[in-house]
C-alpha atoms as a PDB file:
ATOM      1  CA  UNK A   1       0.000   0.000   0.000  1.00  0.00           C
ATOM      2  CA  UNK A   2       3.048   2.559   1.140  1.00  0.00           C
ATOM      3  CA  UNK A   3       4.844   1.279  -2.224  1.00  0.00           C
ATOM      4  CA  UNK A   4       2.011   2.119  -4.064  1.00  0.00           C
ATOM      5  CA  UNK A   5       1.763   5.450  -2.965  1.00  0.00           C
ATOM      6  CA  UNK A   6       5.091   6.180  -3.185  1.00  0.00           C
ATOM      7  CA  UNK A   7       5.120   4.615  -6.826  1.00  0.00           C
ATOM      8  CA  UNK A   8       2.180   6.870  -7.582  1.00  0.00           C
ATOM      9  CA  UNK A   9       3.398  10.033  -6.294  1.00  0.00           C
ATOM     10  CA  UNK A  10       6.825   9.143  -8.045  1.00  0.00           C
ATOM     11  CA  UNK A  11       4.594   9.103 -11.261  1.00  0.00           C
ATOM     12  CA  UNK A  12       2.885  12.140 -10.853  1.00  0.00           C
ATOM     13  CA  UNK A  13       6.228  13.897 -10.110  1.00  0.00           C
ATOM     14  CA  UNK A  14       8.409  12.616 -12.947  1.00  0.00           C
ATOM     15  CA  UNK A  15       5.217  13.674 -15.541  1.00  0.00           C
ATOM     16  CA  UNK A  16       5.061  16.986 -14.000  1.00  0.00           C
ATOM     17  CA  UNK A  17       8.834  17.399 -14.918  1.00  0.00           C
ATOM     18  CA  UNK A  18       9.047  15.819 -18.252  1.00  0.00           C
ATOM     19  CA  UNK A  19       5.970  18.343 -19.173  1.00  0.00           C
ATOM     20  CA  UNK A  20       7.773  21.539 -17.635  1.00  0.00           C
ATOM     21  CA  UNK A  21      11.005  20.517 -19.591  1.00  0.00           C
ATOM     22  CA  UNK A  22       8.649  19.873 -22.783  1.00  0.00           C
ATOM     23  CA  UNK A  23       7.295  23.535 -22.039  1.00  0.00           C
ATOM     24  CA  UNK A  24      10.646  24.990 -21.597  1.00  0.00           C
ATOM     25  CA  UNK A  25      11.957  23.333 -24.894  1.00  0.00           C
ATOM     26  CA  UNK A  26       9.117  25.387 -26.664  1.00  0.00           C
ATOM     27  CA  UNK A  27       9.506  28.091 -24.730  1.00  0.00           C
ATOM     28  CA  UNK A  28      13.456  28.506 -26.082  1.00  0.00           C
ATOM     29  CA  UNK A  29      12.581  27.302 -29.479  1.00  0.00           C
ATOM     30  CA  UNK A  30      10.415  30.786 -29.689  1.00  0.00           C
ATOM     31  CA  UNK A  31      12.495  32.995 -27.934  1.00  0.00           C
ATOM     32  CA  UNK A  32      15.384  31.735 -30.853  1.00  0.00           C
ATOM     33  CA  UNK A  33      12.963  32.119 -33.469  1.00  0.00           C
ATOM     34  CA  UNK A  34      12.029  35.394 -32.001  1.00  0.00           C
ATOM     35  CA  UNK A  35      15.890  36.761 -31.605  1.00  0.00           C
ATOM     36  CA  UNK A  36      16.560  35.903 -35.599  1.00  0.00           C
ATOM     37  CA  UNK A  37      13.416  37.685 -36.479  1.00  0.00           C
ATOM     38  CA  UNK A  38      14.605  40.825 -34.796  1.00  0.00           C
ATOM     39  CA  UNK A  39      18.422  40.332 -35.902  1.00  0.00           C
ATOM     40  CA  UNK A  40      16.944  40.070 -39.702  1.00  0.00           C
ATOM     41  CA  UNK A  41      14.946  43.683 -39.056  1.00  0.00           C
ATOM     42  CA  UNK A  42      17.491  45.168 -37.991  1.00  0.00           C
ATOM     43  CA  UNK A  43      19.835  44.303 -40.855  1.00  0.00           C
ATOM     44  CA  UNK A  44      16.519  44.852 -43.121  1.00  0.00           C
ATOM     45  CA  UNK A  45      16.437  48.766 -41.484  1.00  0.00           C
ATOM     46  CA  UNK A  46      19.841  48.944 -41.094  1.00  0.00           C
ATOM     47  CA  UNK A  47      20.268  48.700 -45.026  1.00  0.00           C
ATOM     48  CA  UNK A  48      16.956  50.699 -46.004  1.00  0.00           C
ATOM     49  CA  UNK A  49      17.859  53.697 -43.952  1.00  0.00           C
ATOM     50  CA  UNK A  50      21.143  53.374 -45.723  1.00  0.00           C
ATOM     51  CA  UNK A  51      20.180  53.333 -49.043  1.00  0.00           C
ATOM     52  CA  UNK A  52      17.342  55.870 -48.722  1.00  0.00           C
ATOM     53  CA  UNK A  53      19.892  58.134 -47.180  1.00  0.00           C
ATOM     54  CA  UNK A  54      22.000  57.723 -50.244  1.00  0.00           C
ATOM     55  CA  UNK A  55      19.436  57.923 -53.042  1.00  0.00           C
ATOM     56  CA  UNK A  56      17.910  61.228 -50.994  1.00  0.00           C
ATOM     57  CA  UNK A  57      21.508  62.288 -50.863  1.00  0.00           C
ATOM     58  CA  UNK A  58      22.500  61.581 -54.419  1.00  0.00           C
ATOM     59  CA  UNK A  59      19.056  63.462 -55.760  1.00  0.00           C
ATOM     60  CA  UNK A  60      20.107  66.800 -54.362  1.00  0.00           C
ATOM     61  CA  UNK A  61      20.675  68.972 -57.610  1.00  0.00           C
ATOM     62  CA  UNK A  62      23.750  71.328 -55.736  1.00  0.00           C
ATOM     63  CA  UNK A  63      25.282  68.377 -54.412  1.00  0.00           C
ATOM     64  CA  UNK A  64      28.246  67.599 -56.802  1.00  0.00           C
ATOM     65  CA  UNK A  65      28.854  71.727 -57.818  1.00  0.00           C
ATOM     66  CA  UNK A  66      31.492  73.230 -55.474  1.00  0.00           C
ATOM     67  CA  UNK A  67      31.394  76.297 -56.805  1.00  0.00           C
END
């Protein structure tokens, strides 16, 4: 009866870990998927604000005469 109860509790413990690990391994697959996401806008507005900088830049019509 005590072996049971133990057994069971045993059970009910390992299960509860298994699905908190389980939980956790989701839990760092999105926080990874979340961290490449925002690397990949910041290289996206990284090189937008660079090359609208340029062209706006470039279109001036005084910009090459140093007179």
């Amino acid at each position: 009866s005590d072996i049971k109860n133990i057994l069971g509790e045993l059970k009910y413990l390992t299960n509860h870990i298994r699905k908190e690990e389980e939980e956790d391994d989701v839990s760092q697959d999105w926080k990874f998927s979340a961290m490449v996401i925002d690397r990949l806008c910041l290289v996206l507005f990284t090189i937008m604000t660079s090359i609208f900088s340029y062209v706006t830049l470039f279109s001036a019509p005084n910009f090459f005469n140093f007179h």
